[in-house]
Protein backbone atom coordinates (compact mmCIF):
# COMPACT_ATOMS: atom_id res chain seq x y z
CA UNK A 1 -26.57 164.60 -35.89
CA UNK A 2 -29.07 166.99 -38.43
CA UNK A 3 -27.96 168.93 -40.30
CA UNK A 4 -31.41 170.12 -41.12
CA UNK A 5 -33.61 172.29 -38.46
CA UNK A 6 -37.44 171.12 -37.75
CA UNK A 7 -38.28 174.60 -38.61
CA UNK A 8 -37.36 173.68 -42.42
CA UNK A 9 -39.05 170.43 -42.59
CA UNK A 10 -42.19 169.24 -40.30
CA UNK A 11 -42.92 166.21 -42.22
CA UNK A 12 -42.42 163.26 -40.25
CA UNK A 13 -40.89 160.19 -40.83
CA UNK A 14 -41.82 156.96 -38.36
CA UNK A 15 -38.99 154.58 -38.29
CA UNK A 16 -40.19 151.16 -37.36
CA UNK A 17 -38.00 148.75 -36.39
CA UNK A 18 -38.99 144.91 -35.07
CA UNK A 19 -36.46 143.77 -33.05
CA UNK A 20 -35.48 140.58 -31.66
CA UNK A 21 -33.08 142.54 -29.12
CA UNK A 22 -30.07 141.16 -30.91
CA UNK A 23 -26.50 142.95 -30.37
CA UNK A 24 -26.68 144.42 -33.28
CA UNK A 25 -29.65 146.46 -33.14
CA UNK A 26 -27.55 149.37 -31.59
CA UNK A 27 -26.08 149.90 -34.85
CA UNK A 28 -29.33 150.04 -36.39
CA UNK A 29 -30.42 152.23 -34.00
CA UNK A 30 -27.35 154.57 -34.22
CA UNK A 31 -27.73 154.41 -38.43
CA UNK A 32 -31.25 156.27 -37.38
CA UNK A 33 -29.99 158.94 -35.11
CA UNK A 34 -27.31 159.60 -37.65
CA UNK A 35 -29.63 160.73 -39.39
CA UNK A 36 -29.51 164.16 -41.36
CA UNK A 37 -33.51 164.35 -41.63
CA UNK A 38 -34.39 166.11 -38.43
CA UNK A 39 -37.81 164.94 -37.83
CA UNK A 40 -37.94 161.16 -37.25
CA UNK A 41 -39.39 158.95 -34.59
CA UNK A 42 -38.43 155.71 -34.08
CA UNK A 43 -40.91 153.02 -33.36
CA UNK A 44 -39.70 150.11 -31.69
CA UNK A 45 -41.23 146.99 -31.36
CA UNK A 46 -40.24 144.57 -29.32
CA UNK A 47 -40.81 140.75 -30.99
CA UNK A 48 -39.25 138.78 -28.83
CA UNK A 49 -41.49 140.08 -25.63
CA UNK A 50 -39.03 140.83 -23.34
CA UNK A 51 -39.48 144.22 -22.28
CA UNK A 52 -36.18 144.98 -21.74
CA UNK A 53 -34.82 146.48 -24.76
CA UNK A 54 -32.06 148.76 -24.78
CA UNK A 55 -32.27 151.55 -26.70
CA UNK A 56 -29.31 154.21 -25.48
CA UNK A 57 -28.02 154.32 -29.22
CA UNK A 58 -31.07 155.98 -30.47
CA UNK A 59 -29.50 159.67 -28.88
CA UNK A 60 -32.31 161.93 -28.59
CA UNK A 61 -34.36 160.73 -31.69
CA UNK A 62 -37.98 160.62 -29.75
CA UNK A 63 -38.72 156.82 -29.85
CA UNK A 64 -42.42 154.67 -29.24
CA UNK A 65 -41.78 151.50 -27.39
CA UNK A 66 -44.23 149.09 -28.51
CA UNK A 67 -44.09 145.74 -26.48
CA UNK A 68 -46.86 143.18 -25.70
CA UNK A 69 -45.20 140.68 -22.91
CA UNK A 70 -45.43 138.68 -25.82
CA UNK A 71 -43.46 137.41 -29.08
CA UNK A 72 -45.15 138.80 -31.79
CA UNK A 73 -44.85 137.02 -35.45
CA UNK A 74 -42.76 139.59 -38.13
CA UNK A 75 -45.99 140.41 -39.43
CA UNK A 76 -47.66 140.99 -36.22
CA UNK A 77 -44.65 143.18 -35.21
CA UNK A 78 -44.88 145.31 -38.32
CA UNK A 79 -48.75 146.24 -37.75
CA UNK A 80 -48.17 147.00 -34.13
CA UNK A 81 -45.29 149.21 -35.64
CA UNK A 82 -47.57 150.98 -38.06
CA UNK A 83 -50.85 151.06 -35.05
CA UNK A 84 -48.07 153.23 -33.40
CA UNK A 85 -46.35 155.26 -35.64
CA UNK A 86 -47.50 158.98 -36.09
CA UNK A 87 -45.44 160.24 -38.87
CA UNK A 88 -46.47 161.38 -42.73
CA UNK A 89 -43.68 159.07 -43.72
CA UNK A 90 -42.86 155.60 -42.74
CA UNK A 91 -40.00 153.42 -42.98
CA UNK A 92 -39.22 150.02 -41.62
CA UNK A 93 -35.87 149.19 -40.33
CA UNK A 94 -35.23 145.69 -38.57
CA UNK A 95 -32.97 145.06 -36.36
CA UNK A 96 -29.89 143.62 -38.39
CA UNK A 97 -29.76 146.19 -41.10
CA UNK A 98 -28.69 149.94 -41.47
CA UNK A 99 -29.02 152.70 -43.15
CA UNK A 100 -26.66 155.52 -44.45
CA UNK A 101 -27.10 159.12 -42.79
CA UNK A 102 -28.64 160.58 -46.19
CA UNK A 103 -30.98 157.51 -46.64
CA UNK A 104 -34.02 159.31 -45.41
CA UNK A 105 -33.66 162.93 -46.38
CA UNK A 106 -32.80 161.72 -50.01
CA UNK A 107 -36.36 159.67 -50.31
CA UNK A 108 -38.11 162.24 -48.39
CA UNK A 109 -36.90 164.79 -51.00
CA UNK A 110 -38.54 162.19 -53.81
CA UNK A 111 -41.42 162.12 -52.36
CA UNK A 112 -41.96 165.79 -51.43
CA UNK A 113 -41.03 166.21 -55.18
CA UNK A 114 -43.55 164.01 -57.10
CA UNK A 115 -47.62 164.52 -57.15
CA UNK A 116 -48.07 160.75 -58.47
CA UNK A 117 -45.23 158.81 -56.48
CA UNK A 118 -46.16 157.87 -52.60
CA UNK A 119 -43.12 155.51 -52.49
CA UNK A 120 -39.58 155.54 -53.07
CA UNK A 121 -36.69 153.30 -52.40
CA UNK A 122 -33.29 153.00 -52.81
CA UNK A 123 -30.54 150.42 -53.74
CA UNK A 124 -29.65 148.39 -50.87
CA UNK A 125 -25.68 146.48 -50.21
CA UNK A 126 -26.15 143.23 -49.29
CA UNK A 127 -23.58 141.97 -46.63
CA UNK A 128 -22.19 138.96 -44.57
CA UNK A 129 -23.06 138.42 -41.08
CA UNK A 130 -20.26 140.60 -39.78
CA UNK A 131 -21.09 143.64 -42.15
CA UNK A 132 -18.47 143.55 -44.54
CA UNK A 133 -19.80 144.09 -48.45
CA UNK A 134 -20.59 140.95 -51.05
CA UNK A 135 -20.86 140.99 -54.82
CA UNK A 136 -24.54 141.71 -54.79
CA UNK A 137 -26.63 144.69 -54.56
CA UNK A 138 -30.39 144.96 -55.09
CA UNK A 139 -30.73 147.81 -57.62
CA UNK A 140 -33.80 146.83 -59.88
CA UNK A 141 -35.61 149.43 -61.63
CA UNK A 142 -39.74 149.23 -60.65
CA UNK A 143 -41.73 147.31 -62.63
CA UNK A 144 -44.99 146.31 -60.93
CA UNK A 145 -44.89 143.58 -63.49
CA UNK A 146 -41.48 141.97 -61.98
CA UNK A 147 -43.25 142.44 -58.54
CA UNK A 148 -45.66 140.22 -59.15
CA UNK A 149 -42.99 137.23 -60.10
CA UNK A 150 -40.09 137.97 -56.68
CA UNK A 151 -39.65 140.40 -54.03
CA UNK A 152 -36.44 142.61 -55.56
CA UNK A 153 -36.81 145.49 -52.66
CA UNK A 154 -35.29 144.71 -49.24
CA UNK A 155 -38.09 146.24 -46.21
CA UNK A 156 -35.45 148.94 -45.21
CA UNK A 157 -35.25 150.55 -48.60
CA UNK A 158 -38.81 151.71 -49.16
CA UNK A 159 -39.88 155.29 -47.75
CA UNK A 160 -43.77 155.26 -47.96
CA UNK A 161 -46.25 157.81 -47.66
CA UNK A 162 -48.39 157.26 -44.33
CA UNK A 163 -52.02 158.07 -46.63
CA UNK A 164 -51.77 154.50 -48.43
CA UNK A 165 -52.73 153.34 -45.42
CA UNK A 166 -55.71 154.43 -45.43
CA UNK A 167 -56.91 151.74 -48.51
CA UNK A 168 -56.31 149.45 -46.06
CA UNK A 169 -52.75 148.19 -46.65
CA UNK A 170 -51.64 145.81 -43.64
CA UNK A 171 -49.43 143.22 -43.35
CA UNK A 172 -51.19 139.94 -43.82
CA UNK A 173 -50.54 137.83 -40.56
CA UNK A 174 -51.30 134.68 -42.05
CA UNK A 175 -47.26 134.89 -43.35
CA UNK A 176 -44.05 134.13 -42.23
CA UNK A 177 -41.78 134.98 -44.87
CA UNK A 178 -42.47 137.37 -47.36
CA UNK A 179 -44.66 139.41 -45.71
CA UNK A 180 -43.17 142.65 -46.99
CA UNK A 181 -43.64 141.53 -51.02
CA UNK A 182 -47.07 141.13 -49.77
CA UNK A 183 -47.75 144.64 -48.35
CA UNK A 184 -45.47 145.98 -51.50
CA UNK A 185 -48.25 144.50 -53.88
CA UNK A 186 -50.95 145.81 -51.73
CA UNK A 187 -48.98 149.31 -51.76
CA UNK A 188 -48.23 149.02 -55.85
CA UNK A 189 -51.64 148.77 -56.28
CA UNK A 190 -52.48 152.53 -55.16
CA UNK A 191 -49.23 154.34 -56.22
CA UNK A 192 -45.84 153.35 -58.60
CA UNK A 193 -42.44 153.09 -56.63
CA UNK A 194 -40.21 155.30 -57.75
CA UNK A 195 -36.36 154.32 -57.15
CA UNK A 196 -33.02 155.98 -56.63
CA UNK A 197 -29.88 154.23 -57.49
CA UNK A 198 -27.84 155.22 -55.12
CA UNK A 199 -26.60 152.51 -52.21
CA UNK A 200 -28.08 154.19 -48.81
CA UNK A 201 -29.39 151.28 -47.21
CA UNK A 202 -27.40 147.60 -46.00
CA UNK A 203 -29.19 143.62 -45.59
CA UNK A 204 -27.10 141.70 -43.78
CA UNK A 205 -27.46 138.10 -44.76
CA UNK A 206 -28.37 135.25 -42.63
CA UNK A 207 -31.09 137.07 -40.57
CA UNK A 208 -34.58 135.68 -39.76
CA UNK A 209 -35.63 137.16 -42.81
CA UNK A 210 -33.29 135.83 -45.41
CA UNK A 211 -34.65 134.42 -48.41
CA UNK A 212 -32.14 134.32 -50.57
CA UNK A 213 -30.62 130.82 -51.26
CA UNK A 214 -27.58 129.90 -53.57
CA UNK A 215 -29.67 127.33 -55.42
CA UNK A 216 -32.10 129.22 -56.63
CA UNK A 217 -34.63 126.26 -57.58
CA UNK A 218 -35.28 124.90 -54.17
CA UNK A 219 -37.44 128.53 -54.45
CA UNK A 220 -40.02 126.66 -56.66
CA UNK A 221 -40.04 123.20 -55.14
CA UNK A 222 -43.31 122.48 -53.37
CA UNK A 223 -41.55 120.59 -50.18
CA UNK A 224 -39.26 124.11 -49.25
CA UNK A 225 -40.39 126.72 -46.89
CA UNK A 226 -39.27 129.01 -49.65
CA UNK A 227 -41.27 127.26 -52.23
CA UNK A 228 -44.20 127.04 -49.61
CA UNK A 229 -43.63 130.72 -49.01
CA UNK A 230 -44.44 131.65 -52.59
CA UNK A 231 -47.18 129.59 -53.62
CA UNK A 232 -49.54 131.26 -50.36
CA UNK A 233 -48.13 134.62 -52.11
CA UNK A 234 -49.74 133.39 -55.24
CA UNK A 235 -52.93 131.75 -54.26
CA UNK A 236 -53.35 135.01 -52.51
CA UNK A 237 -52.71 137.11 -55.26
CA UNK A 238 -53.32 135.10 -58.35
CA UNK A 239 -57.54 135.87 -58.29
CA UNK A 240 -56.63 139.77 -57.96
CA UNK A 241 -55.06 140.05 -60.60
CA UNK A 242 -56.57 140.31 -64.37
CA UNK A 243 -55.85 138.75 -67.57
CA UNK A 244 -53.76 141.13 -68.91
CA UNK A 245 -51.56 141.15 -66.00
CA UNK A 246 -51.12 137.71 -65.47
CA UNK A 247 -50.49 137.22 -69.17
CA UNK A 248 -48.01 140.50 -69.23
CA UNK A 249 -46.12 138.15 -66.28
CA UNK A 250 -46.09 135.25 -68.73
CA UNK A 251 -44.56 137.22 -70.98
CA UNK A 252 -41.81 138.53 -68.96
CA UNK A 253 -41.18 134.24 -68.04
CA UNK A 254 -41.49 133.27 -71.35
CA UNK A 255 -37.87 133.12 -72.46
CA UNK A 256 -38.02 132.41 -75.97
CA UNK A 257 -37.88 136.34 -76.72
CA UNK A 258 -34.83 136.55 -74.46
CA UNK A 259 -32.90 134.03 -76.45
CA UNK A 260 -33.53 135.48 -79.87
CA UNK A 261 -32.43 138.20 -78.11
CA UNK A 262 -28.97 136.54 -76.90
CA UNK A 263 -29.18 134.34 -80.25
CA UNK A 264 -28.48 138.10 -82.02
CA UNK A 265 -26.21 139.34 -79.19
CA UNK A 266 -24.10 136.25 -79.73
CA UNK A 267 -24.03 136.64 -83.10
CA UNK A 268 -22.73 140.46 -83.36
CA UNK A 269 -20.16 139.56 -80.39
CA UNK A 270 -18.88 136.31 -82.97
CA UNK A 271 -19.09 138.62 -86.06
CA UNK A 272 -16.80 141.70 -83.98
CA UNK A 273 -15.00 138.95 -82.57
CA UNK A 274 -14.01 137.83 -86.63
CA UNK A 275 -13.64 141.08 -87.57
CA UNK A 276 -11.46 141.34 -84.85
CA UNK A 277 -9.68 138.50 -85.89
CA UNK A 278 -8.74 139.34 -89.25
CA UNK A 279 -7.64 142.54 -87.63
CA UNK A 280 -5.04 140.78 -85.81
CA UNK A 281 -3.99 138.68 -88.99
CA UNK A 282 -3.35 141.45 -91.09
CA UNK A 283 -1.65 142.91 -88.50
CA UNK A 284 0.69 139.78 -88.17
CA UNK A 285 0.88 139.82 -91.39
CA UNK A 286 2.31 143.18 -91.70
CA UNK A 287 4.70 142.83 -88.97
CA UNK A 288 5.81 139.34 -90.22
CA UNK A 289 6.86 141.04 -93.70
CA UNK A 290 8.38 143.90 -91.46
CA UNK A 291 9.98 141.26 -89.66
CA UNK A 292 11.40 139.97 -93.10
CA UNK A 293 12.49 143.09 -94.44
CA UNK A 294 14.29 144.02 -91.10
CA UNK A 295 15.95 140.46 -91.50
CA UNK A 296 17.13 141.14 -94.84
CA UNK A 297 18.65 144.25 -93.35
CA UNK A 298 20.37 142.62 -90.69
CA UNK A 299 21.67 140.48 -93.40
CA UNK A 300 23.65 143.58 -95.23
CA UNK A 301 23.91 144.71 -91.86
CA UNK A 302 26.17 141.75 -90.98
CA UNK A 303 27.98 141.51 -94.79
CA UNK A 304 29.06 145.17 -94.89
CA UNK A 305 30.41 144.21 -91.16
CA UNK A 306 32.48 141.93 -92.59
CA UNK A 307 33.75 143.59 -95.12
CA UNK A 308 34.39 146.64 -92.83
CA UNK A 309 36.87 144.14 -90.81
CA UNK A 310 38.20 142.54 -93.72
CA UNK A 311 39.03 145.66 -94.97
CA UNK A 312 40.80 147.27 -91.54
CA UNK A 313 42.55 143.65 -91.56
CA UNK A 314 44.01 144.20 -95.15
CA UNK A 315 44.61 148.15 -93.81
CA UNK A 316 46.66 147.17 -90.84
CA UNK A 317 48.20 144.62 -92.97
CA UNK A 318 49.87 146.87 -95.17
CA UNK A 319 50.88 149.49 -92.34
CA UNK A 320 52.80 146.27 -90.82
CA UNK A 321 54.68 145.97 -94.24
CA UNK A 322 55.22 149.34 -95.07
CA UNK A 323 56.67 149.38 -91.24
CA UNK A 324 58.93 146.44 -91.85
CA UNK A 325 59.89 148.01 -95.65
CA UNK A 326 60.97 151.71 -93.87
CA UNK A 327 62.87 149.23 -91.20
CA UNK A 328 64.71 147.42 -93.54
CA UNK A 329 65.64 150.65 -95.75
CA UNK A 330 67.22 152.06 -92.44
CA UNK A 331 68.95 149.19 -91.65
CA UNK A 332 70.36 149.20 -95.19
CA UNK A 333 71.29 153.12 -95.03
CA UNK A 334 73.01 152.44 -91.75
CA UNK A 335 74.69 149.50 -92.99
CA UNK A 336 76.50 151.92 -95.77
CA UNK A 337 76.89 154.63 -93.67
CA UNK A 338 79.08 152.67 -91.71
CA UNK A 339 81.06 151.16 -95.37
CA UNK A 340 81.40 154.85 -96.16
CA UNK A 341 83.04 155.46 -92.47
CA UNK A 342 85.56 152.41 -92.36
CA UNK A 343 88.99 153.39 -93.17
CA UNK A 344 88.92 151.35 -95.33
CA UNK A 345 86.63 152.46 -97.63
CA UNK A 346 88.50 155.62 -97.30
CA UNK A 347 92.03 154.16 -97.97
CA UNK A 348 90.74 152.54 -101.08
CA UNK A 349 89.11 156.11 -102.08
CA UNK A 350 92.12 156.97 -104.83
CA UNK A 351 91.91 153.15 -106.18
CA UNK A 352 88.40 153.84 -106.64
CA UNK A 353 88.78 157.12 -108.60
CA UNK A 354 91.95 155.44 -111.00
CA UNK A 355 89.34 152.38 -111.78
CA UNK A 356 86.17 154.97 -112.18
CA UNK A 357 89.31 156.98 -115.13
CA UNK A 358 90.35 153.49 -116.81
CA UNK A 359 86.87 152.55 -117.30
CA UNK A 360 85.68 155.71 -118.43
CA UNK A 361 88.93 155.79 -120.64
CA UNK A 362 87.89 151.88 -121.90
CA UNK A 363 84.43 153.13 -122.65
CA UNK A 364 85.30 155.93 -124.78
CA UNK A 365 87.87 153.96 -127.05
CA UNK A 366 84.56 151.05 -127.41
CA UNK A 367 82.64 154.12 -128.66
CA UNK A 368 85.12 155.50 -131.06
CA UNK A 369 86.04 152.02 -132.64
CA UNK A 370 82.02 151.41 -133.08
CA UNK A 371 81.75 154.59 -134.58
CA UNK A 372 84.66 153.69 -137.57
CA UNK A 373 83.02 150.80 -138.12
């Protein structure tokens, strides 16, 4: 739905989008009429020359129906998109891709903002064939140098303004594939791109238009339609372009300034990784004499431990003696309690005292005699 009233913003944007009238081009054509730019058409062209699309999911978005009877070639499609299209701004927008609800207002808003840019894309999530997200996105900076060597800017991601045109920019029928880096060169050569980072637009691999392959050198081997593909880009292009350009896209090839590069970069990420290194060792180092020293303490640790025990052994020890010593003495004191409570002992009481006189008596008479002598 917009979010944005006409009133605010007349400047058209043409949508075109070639369609083969597979399934999924109602979620193509729902990503446009979810749209928060207001003032969009959508141009539809129908490739496969059925005239029977159906085209419900576009809401109330006003939308051209372009159809011949016919199949039309991609690059056929894509001129009978731009014949048709009446907006300032144009867009393409095939059938299996999608675009986020800001994706248009956000390059709109580039372009609207910058005297010397008439182009602007985005960065662009590449998918499977059911939609879900892969490892790669196409988010290269422009350089109209790197243009000349691949196509790094999916069709759906570029917002273009409608007056390049005018120099003549078409899509050459005599491609297949790669058709779109074709009509990029023709644009770059009238206006820089300028490009957002920000992920507003989705290529769903496997399509039609898929050129991307896992090994990427069947793209320069003379017997693959890829290869094929690139060479008529080349023979096309190659007399266009002057010295300095072709020898500026040498340059960016040649890799011998890449690997002194990475020759240096390897060398500051082995000289961190030694510094690193010896970090760690004198770490280890540090917590190996740590180590040491807290062995050592366990050591006294464990001796004073030992001598703590021997100690309480000796301790409890002597409390066992001194226990046995304070029995025995009460044993003893009860054994002459009892002597001194026998009758006997009583009975022999005045004995006692007679023998206790005589010797006392004896002893005196030894002292006297001693003391004549």
């Amino acid at each position: 739905m917009s979010t944005i009233s006409p009133a605010e913003n007349k400047n058209q944007v043409s949508i075109i989008c070639r369609t083969l009238d597979r399934p999924v081009l109602q979620q193509a054509l729902q990503s446009i009429a979810s749209q928060d730019y207001p003032n969009i058409e959508i141009v539809l062209v129908d490739a496969i020359g059925n005239n029977s699309l159906d085209s419900t999911a576009s809401g109330d978005r006003p939308l051209v129906l372009v159809t011949t009877g016919s199949a039309l070639s991609r690059s056929a499609a894509a001129n009978a998109g731009l014949k048709a299209a009446h907006g300032k701004y144009i867009q393409f927008l095939d059938d299996d891709d999608w675009i986020d609800p800001n994706h248009v207002s956000q390059l709109v808003s580039v372009l609207e903002n910058s005297d010397d840019t008439a182009a602007a894309y985005s960065s662009t999530q590449k998918t499977n064939a059911t939609g879900d997200s892969l490892d790669y996105v196409f988010r290269e900076a422009f350089d109209p140098i790197l243009l000349m060597r691949d196509n790094y800017i999916p069709i759906h991601a570029i917002l273009f303004d409608a007056s390049l045109l005018e120099h003549g920019c078409r899509f050459d029928e005599a491609f297949d594939i790669y058709e779109d880096w074709d009509f990029w060169l023709q644009l770059s050569q009238h206006t820089d791109f300028q490009h957002i980072d920000s992920i507003t637009a989705y290529y769903r691999e496997g399509g039609d238009s898929d050129t991307a392959v896992e090994d990427v050198r069947l793209r320069y081997q003379a017997d693959n339609l890829l290869g094929k593909g690139r060479a008529a880009i080349f023979e096309k292009w190659l007399p266009k372009w002057t010295g300095e350009r072709v020898n500026s896209l040498i340059g960016q090839l040649d890799q011998s300034v890449l690997l002194c590069e990475q020759d240096a970069q390897i060398h500051r990420e082995l000289q961190r990784n030694a510094e690193l290194q010896h970090g760690i060792e004198k770490r280890d180092t540090k917590m190996n004499e740590r180590d040491i020293q807290i062995n050592e303490l366990d050591l006294q640790i464990n001796e004073l431990d030992l001598q703590i025990l021997n100690s309480v052994s000796q301790l409890e020890q002597l409390q066992l003696h001194s226990e046995r010593q304070a029995q025995h003495v009460s044993e003893l004191e009860l054994r002459l309690n009892t002597i001194y409570d026998s009758a006997s002992w009583k009975l022999m009481g005045p004995i006692r005292r007679v023998g206790r006189t005589l010797t006392a008596d004896k002893n005196s008479e030894s002292d006297s005699s001693a003391s004549d002598k």
